[in-house]
Protein backbone atom coordinates (compact mmCIF):
# COMPACT_ATOMS: atom_id res chain seq x y z
CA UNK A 1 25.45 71.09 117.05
CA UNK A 2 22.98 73.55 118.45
CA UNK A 3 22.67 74.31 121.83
CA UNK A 4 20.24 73.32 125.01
CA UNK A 5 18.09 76.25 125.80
CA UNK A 6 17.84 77.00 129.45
CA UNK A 7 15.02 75.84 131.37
CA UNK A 8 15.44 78.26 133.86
CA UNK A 9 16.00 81.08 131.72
CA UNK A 10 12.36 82.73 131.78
CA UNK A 11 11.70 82.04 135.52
CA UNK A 12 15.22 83.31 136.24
CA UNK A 13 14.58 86.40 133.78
CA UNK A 14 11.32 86.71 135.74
CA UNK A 15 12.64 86.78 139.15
CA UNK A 16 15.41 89.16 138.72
CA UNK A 17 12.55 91.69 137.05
CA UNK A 18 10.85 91.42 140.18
CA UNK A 19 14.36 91.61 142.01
CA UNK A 20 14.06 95.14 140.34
CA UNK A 21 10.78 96.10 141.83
CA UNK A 22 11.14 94.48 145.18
CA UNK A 23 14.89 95.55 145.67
CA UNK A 24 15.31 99.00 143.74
CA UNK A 25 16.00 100.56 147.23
CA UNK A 26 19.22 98.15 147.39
CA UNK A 27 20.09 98.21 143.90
CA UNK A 28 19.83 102.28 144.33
CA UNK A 29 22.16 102.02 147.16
CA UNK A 30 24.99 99.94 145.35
CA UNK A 31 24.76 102.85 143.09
CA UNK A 32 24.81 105.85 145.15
CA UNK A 33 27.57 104.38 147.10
CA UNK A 34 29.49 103.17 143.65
CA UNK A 35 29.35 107.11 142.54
CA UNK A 36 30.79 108.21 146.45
CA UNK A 37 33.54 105.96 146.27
CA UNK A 38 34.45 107.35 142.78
CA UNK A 39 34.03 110.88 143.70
CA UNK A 40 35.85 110.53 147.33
CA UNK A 41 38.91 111.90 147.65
CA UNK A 42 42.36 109.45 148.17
CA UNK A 43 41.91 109.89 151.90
CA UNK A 44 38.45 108.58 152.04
CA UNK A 45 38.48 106.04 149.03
CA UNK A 46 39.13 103.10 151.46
CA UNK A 47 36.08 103.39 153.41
CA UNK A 48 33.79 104.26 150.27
CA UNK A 49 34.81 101.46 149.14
CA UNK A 50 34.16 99.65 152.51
CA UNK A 51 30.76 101.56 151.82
CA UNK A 52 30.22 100.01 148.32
CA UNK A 53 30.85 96.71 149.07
CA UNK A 54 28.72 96.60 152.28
CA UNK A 55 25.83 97.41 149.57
CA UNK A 56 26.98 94.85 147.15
CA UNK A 57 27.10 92.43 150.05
CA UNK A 58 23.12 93.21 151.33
CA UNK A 59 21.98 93.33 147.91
CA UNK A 60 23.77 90.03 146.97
CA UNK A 61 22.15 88.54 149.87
CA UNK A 62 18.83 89.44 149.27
CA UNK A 63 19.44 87.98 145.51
CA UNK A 64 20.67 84.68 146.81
CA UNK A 65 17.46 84.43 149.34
CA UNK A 66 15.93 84.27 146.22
CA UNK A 67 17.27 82.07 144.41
CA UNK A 68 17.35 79.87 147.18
CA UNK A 69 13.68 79.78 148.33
CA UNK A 70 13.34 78.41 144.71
CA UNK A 71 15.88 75.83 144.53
CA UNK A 72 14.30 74.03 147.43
CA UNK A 73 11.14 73.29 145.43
CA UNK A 74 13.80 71.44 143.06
CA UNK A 75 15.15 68.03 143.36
CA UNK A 76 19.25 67.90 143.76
CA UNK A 77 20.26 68.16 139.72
CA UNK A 78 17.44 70.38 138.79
CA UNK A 79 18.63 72.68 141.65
CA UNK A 80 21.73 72.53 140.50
CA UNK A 81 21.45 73.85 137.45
CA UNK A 82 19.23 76.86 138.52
CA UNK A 83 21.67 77.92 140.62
CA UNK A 84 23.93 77.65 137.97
CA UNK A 85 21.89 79.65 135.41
CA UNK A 86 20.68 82.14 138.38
CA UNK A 87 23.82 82.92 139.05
CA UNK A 88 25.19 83.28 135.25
CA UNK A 89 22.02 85.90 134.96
CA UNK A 90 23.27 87.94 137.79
CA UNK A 91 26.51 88.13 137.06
CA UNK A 92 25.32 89.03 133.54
CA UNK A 93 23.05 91.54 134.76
CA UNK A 94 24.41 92.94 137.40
CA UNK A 95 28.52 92.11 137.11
CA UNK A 96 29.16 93.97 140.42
CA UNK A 97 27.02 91.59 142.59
CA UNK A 98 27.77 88.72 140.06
CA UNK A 99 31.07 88.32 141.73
CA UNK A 100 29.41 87.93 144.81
CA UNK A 101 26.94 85.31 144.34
CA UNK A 102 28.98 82.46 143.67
CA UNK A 103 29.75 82.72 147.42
CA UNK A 104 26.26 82.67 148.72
């Protein structure tokens, strides 16, 4: 049996390259707060992390904008689907906003 190949894949591939350009200042900032949290000490750990995911959250955002300006040029299955295989590529990508996207 040999698998479908994704439709979506090189638009989707596309988009999140761009995602890089366009959003490096909020990928950056996932990062920088990431390292904070793991350098904080045990008394400030909980709001790092508060920190963190207050970057995962904007950048996860700004990713789902995304894929959602596109989806509306799609009728109901197609759309679907790209979510589907948007999503898959972010969380493959990017695992820490991955978890995220699902819920946007």
């Amino acid at each position: 049996m040999r698998l479908r190949r994704d439709p979506f894949r090189d638009v989707i591939s596309r988009q999140l390259d761009l995602f890089v350009e366009d959003g490096a200042d909020l990928l950056e900032e996932c990062r920088e707060k990431f390292r904070a949290y793991n350098s904080a000490d045990r008394e400030d750990r909980e709001e790092a992390y508060g920190d963190f995911s207050d970057a995962v959250e904007t950048a996860t955002e700004a990713l789902a904008e995304m894929r959602d300006r596109f989806a509306r040029t799609l009728d109901g299955d197609a759309a679907e689907a790209y979510e589907d295989s948007f999503n898959r590529a972010v969380r493959k990508r990017w695992p820490e906003l991955g978890l995220e996207i699902e819920n946007r």
